[in-house]
Protein backbone atom coordinates (compact mmCIF):
# COMPACT_ATOMS: atom_id res chain seq x y z
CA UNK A 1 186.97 133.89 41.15
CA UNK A 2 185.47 137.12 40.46
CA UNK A 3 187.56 140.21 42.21
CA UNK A 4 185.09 143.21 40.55
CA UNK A 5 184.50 145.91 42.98
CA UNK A 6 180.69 145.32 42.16
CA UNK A 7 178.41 142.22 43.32
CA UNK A 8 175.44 143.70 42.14
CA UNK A 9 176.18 142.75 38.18
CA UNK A 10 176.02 138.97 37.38
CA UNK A 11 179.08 137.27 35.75
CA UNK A 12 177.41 135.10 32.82
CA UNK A 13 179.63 131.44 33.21
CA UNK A 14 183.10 130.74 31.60
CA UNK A 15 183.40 128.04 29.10
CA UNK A 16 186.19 125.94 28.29
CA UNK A 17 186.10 123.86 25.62
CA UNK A 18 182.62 122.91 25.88
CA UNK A 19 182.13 122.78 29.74
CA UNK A 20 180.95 125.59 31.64
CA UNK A 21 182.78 126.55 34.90
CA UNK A 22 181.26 127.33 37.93
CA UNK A 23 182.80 130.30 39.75
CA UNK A 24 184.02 129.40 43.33
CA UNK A 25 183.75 131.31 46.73
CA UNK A 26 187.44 130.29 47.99
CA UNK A 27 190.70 129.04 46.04
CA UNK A 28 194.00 127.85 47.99
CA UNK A 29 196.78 129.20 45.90
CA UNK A 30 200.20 128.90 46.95
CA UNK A 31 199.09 128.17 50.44
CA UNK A 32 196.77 130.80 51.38
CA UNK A 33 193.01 130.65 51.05
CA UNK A 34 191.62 133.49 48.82
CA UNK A 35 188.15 134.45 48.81
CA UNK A 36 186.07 136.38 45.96
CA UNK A 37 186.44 139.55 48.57
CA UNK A 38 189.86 139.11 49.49
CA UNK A 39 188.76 139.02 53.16
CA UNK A 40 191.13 136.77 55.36
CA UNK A 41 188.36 134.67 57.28
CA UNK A 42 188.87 131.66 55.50
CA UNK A 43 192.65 131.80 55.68
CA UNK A 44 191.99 132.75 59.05
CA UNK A 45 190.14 129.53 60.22
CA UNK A 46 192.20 127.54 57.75
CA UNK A 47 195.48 128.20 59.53
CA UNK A 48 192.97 128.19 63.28
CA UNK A 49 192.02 124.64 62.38
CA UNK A 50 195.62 123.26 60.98
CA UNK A 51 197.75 124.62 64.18
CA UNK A 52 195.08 123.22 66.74
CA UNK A 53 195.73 119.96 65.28
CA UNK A 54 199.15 120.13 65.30
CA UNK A 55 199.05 121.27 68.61
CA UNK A 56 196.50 118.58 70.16
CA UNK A 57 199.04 115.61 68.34
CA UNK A 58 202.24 117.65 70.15
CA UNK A 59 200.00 117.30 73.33
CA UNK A 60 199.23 113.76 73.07
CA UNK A 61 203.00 112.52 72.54
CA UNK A 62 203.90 114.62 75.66
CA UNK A 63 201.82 113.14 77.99
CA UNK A 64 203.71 110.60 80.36
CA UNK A 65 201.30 107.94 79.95
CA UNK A 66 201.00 107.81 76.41
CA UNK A 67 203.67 109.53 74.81
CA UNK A 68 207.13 109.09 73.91
């Protein structure tokens, strides 16, 4: 991840031991998505999508029918 204040300049690749790595737009560390901006959308969304399924599987197990 690059956090420089400037896009405009291109970062030549890292290499490590003989393999080049490839910069990435978003890493999860510690939990929380972080982005080359440090903009929250993708924590955002990330933490959107994992409560709506949480919720949707609490919904289903309280329904009379086919719940508990």
């Amino acid at each position: 991840m690059d956090f420089s204040q400037s896009k405009t300049i291109t970062q030549s690749l890292m290499v490590l031991q003989g393999t080049n790595l490839v910069p990435q737009p978003t890493h999860k560390f510690l939990g929380v998505m972080l982005d080359q901006e440090l903009q929250w959308n993708h924590q955002a969304n990330y933490a959107i999508a994992k409560a709506s399924k949480w919720t949707l599987a609490a919904q289903q197990l309280a329904w009379p029918s086919n719940g508990v």
